[in-house]
ModelCIF file with pLDDT and N, C-alpha, C, O atoms, coordinates in Angstrom:
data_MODEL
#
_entry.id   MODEL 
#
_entity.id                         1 
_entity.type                       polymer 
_entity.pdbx_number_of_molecules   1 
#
_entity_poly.entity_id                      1 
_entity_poly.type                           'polypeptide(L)' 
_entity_poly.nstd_linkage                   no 
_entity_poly.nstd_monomer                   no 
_entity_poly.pdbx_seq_one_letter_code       
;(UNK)(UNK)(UNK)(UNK)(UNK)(UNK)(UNK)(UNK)(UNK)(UNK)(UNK)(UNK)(UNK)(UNK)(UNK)(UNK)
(UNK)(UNK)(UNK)(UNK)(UNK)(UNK)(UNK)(UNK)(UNK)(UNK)(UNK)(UNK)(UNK)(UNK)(UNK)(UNK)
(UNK)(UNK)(UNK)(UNK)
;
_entity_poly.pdbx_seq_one_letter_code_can   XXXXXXXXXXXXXXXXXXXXXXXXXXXXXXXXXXXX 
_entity_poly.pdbx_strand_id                 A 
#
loop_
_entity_poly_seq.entity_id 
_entity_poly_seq.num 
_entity_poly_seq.mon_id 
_entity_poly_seq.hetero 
1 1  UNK n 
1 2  UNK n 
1 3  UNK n 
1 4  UNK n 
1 5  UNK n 
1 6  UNK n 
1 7  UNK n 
1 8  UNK n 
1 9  UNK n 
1 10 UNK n 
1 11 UNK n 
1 12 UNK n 
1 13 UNK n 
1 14 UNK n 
1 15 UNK n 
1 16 UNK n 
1 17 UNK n 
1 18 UNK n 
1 19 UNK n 
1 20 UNK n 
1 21 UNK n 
1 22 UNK n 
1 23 UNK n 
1 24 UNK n 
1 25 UNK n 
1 26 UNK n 
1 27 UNK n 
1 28 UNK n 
1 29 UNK n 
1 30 UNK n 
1 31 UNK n 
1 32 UNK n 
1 33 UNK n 
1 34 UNK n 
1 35 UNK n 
1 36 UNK n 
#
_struct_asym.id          A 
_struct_asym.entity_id   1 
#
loop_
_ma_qa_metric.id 
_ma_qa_metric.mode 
_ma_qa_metric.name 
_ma_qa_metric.software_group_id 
_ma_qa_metric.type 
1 global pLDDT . pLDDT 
2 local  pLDDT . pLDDT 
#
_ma_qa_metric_global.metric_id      1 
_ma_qa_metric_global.metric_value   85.97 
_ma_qa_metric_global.model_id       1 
_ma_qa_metric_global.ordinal_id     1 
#
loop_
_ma_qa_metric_local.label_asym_id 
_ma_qa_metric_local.label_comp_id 
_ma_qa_metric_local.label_seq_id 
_ma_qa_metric_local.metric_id 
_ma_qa_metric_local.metric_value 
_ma_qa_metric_local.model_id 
_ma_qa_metric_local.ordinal_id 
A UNK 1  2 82.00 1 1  
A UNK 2  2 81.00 1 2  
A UNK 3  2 82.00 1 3  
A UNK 4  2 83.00 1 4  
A UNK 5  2 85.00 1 5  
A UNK 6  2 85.00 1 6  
A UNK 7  2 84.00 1 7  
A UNK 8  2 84.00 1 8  
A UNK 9  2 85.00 1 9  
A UNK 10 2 87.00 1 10 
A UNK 11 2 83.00 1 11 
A UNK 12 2 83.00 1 12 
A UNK 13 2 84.00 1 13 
A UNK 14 2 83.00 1 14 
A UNK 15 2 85.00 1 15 
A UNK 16 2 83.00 1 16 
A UNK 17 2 82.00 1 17 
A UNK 18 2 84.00 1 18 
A UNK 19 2 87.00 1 19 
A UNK 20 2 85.00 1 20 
A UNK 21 2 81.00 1 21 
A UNK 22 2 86.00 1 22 
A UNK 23 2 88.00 1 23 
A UNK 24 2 84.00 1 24 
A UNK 25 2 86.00 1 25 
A UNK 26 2 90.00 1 26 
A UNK 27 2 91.00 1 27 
A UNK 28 2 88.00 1 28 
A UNK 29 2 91.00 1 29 
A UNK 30 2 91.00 1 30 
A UNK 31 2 90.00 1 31 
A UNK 32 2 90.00 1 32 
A UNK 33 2 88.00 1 33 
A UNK 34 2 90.00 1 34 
A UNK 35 2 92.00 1 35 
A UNK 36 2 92.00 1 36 
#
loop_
_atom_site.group_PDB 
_atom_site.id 
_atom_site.type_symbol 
_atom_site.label_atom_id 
_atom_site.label_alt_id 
_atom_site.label_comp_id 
_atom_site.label_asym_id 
_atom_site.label_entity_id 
_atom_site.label_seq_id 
_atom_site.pdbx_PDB_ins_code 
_atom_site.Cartn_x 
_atom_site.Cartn_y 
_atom_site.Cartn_z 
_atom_site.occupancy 
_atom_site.B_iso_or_equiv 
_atom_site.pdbx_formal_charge 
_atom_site.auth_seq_id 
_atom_site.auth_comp_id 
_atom_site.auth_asym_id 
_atom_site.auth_atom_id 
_atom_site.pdbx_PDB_model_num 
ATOM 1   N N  . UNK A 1 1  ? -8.046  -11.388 -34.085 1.00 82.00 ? 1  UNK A N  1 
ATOM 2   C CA . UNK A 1 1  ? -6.767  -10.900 -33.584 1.00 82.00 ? 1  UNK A CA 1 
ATOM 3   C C  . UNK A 1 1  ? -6.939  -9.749  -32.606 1.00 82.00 ? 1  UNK A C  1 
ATOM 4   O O  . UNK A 1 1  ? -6.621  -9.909  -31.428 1.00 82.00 ? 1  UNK A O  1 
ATOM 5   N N  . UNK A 1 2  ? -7.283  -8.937  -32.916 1.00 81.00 ? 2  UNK A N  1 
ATOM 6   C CA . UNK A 1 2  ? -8.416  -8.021  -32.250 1.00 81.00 ? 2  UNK A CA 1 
ATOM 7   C C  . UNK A 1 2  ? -8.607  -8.205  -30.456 1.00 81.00 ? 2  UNK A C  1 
ATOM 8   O O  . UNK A 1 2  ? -8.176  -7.552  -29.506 1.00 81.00 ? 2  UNK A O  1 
ATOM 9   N N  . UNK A 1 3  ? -9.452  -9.401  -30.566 1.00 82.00 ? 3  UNK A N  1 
ATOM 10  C CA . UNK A 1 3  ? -10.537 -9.744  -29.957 1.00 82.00 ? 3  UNK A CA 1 
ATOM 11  C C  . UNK A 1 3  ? -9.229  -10.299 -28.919 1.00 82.00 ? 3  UNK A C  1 
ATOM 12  O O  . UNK A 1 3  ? -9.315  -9.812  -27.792 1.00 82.00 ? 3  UNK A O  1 
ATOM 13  N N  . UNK A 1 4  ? -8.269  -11.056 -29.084 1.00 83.00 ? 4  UNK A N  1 
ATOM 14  C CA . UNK A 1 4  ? -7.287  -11.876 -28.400 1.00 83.00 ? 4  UNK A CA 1 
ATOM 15  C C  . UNK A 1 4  ? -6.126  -11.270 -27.931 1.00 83.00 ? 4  UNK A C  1 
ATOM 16  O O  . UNK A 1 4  ? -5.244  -11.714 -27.196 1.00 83.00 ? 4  UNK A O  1 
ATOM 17  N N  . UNK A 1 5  ? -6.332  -9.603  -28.755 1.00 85.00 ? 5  UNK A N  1 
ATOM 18  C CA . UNK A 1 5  ? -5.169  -8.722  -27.798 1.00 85.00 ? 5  UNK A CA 1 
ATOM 19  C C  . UNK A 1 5  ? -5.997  -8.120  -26.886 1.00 85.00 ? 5  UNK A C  1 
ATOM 20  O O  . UNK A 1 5  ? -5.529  -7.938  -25.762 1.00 85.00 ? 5  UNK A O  1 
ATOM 21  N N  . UNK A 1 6  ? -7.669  -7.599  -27.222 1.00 85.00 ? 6  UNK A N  1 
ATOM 22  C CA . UNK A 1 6  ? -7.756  -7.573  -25.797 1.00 85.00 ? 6  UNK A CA 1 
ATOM 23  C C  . UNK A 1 6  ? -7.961  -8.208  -24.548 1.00 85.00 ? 6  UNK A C  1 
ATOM 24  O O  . UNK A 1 6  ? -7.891  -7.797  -23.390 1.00 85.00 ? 6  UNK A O  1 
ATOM 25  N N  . UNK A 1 7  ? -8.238  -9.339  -25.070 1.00 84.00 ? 7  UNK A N  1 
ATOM 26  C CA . UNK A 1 7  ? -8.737  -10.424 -23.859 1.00 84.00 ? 7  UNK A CA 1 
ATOM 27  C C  . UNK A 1 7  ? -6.831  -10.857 -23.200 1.00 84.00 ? 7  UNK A C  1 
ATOM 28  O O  . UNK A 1 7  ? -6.625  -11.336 -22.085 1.00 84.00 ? 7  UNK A O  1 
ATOM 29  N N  . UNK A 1 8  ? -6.136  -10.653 -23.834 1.00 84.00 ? 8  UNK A N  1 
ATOM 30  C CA . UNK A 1 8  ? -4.358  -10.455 -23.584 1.00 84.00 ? 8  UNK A CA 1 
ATOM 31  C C  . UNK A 1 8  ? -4.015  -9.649  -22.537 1.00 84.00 ? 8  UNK A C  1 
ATOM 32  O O  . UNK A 1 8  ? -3.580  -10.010 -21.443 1.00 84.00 ? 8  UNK A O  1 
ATOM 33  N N  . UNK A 1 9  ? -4.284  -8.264  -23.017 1.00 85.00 ? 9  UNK A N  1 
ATOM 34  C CA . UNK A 1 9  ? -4.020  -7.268  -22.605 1.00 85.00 ? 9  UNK A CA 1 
ATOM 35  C C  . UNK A 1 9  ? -4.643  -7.029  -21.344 1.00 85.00 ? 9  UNK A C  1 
ATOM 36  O O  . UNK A 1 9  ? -3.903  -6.609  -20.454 1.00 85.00 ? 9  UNK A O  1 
ATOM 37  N N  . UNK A 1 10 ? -5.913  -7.218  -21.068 1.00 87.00 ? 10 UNK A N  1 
ATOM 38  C CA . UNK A 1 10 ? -6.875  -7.769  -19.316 1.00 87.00 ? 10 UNK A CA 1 
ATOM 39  C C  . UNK A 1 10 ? -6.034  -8.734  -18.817 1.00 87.00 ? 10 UNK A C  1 
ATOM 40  O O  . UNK A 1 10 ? -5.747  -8.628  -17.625 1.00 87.00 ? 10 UNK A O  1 
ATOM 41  N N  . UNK A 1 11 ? -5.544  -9.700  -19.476 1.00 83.00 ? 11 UNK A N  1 
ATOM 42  C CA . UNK A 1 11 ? -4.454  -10.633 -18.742 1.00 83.00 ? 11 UNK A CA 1 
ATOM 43  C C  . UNK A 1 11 ? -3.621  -10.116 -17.940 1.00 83.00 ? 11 UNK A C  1 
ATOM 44  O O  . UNK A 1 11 ? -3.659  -10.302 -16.724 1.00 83.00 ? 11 UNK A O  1 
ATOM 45  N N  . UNK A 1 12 ? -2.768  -9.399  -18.540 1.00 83.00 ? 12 UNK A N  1 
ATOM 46  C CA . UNK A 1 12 ? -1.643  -9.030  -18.224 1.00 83.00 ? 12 UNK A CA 1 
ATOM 47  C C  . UNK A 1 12 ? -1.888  -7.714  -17.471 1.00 83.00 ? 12 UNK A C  1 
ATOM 48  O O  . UNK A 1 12 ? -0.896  -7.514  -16.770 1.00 83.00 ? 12 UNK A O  1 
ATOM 49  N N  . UNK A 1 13 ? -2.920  -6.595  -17.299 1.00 84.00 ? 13 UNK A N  1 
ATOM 50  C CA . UNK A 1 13 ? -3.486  -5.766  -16.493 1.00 84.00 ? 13 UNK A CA 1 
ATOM 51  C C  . UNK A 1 13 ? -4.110  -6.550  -15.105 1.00 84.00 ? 13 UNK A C  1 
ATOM 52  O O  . UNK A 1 13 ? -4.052  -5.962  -14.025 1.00 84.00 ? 13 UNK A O  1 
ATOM 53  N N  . UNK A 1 14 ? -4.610  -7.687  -15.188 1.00 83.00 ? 14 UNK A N  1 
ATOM 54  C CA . UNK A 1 14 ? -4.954  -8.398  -13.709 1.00 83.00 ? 14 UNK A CA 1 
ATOM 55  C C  . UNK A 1 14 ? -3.675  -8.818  -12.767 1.00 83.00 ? 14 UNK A C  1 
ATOM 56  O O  . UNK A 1 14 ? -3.322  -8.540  -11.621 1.00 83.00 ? 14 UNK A O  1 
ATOM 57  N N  . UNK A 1 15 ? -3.105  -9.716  -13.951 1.00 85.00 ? 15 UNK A N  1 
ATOM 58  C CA . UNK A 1 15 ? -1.713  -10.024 -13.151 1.00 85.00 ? 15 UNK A CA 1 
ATOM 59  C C  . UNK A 1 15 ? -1.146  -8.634  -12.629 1.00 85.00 ? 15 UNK A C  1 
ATOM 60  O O  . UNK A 1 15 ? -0.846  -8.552  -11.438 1.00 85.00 ? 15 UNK A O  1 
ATOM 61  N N  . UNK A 1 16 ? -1.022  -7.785  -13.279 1.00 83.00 ? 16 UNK A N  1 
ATOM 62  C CA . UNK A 1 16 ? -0.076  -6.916  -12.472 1.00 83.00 ? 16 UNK A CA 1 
ATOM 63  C C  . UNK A 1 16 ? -1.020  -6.491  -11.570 1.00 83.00 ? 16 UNK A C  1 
ATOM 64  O O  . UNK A 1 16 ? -0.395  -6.541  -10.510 1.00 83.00 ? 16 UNK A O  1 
ATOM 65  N N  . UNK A 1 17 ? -2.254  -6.060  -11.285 1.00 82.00 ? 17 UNK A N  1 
ATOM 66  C CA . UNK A 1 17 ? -2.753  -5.722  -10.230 1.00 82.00 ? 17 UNK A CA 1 
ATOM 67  C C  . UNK A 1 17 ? -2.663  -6.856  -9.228  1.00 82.00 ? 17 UNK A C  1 
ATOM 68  O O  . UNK A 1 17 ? -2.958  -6.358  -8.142  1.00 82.00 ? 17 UNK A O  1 
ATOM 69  N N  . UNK A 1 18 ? -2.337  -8.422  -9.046  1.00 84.00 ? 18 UNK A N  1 
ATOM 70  C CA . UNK A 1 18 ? -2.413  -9.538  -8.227  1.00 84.00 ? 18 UNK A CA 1 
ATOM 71  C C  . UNK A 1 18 ? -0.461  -9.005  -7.767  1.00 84.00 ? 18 UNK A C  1 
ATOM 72  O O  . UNK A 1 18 ? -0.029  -9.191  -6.629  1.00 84.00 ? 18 UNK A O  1 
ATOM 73  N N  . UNK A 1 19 ? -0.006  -8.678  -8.352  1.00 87.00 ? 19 UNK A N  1 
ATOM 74  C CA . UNK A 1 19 ? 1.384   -8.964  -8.282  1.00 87.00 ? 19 UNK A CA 1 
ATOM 75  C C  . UNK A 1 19 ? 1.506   -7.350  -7.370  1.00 87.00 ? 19 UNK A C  1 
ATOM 76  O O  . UNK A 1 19 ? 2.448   -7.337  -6.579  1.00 87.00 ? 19 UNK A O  1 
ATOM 77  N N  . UNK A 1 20 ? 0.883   -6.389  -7.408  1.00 85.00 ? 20 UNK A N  1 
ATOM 78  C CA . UNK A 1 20 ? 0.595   -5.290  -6.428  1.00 85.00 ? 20 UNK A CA 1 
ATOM 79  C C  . UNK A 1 20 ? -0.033  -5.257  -5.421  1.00 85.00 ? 20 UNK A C  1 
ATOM 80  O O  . UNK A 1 20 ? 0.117   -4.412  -4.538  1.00 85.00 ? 20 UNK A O  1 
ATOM 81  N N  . UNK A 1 21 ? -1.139  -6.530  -5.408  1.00 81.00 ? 21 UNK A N  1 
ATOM 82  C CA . UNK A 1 21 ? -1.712  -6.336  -3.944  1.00 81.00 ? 21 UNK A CA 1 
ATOM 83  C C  . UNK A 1 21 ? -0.680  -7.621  -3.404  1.00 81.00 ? 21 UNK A C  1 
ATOM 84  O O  . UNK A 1 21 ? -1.132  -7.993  -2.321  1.00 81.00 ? 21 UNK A O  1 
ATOM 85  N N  . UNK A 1 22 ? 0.010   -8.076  -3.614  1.00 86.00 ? 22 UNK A N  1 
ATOM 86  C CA . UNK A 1 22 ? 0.677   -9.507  -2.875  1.00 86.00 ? 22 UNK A CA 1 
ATOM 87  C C  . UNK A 1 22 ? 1.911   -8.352  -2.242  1.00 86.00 ? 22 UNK A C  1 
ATOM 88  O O  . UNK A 1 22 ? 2.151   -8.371  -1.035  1.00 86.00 ? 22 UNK A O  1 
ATOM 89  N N  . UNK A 1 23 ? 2.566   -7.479  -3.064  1.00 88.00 ? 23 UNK A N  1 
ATOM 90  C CA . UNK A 1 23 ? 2.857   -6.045  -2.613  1.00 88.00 ? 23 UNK A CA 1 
ATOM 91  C C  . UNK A 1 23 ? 2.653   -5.434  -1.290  1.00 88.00 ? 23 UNK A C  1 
ATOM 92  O O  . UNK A 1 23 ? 3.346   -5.425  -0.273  1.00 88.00 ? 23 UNK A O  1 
ATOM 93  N N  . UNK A 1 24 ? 1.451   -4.900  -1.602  1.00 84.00 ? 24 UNK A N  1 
ATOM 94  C CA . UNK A 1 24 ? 1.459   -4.060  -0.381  1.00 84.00 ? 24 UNK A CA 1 
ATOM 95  C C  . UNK A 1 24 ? 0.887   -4.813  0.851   1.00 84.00 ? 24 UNK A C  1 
ATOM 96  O O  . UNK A 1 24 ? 0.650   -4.325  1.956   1.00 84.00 ? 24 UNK A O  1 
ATOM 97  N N  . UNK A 1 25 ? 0.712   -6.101  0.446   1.00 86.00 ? 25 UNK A N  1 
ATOM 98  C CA . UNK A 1 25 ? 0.349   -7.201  1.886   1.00 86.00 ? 25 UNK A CA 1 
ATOM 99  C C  . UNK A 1 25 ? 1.668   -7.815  1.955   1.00 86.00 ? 25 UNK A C  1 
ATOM 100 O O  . UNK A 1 25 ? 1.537   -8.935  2.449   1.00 86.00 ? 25 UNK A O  1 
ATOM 101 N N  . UNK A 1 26 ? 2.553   -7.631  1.748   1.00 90.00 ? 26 UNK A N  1 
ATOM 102 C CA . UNK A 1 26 ? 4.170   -7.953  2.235   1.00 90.00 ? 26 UNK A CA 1 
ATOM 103 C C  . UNK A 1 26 ? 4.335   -7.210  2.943   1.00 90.00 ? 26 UNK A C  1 
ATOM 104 O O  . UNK A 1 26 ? 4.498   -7.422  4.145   1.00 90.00 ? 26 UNK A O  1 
ATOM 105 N N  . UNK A 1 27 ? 4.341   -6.112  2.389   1.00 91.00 ? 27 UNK A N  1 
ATOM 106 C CA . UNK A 1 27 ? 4.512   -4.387  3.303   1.00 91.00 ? 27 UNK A CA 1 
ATOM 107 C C  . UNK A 1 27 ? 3.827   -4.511  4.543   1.00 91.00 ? 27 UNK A C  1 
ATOM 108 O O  . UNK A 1 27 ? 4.495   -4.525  5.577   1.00 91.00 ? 27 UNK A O  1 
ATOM 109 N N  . UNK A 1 28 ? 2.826   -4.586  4.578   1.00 88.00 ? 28 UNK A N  1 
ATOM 110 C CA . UNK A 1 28 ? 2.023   -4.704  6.032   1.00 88.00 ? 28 UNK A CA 1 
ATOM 111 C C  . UNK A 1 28 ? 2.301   -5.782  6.404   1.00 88.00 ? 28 UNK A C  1 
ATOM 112 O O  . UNK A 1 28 ? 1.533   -5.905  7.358   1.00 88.00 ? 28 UNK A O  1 
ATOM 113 N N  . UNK A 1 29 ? 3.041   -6.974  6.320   1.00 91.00 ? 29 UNK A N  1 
ATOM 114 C CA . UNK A 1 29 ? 2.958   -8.131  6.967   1.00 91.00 ? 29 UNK A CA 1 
ATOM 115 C C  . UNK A 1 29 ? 4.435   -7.687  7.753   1.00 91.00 ? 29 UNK A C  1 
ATOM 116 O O  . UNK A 1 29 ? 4.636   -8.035  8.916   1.00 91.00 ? 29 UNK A O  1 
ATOM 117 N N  . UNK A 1 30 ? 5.459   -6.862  6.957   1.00 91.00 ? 30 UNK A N  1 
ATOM 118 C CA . UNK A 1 30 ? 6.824   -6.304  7.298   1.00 91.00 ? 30 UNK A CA 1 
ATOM 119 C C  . UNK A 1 30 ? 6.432   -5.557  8.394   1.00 91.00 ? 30 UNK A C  1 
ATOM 120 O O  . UNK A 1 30 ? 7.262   -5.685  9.295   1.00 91.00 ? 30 UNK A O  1 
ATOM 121 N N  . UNK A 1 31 ? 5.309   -4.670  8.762   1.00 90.00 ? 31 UNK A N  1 
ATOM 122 C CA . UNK A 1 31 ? 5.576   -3.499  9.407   1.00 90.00 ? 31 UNK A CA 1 
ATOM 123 C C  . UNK A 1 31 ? 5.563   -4.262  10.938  1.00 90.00 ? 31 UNK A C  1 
ATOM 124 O O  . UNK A 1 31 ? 5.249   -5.417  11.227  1.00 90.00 ? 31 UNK A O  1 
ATOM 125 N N  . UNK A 1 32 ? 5.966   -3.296  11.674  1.00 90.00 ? 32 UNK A N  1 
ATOM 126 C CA . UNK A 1 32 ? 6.586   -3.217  13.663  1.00 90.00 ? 32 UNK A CA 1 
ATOM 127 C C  . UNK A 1 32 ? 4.532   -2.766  13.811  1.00 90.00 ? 32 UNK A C  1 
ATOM 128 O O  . UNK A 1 32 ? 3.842   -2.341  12.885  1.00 90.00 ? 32 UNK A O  1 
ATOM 129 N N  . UNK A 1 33 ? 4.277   -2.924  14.593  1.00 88.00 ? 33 UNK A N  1 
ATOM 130 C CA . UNK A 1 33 ? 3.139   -2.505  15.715  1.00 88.00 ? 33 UNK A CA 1 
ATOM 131 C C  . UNK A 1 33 ? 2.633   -1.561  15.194  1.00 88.00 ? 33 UNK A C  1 
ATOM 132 O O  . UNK A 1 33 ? 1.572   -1.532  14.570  1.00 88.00 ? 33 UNK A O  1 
ATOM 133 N N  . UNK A 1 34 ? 3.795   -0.209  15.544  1.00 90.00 ? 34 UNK A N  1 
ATOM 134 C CA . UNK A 1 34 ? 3.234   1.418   15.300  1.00 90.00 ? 34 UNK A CA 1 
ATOM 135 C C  . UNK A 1 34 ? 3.234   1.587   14.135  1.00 90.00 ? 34 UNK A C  1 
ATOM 136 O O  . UNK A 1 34 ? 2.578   2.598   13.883  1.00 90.00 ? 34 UNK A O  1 
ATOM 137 N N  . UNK A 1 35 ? 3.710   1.033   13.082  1.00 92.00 ? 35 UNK A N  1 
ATOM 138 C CA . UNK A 1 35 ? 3.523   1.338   11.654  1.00 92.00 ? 35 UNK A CA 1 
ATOM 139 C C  . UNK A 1 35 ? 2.173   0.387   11.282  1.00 92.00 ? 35 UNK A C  1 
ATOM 140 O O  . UNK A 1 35 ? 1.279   0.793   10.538  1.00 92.00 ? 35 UNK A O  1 
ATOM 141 N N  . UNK A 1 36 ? 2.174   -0.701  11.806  1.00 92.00 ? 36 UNK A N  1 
ATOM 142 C CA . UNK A 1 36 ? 0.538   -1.029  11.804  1.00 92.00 ? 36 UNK A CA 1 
ATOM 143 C C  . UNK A 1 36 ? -0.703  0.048   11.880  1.00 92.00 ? 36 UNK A C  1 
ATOM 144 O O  . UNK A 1 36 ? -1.867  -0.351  11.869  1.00 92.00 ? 36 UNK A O  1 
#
């Protein structure tokens, strides 16, 4: 049980880091030239 919350818990810590970089590459895909 242990063993399957942490291998869970890395789950759900990757996804949110995938779901932050898709983030800030929206952001830069949004920006004008000079904010490039």
């Amino acid at each position: 049980g242990v063993f399957s919350m942490l291998v869970l818990f890395q789950g759900v810590i990757s996804s949110y880091k995938k779901r932050q970089l898709k983030r800030a590459l929206q952001k830069i895909d949004a920006m004008n030239g000079f904010e490039f």
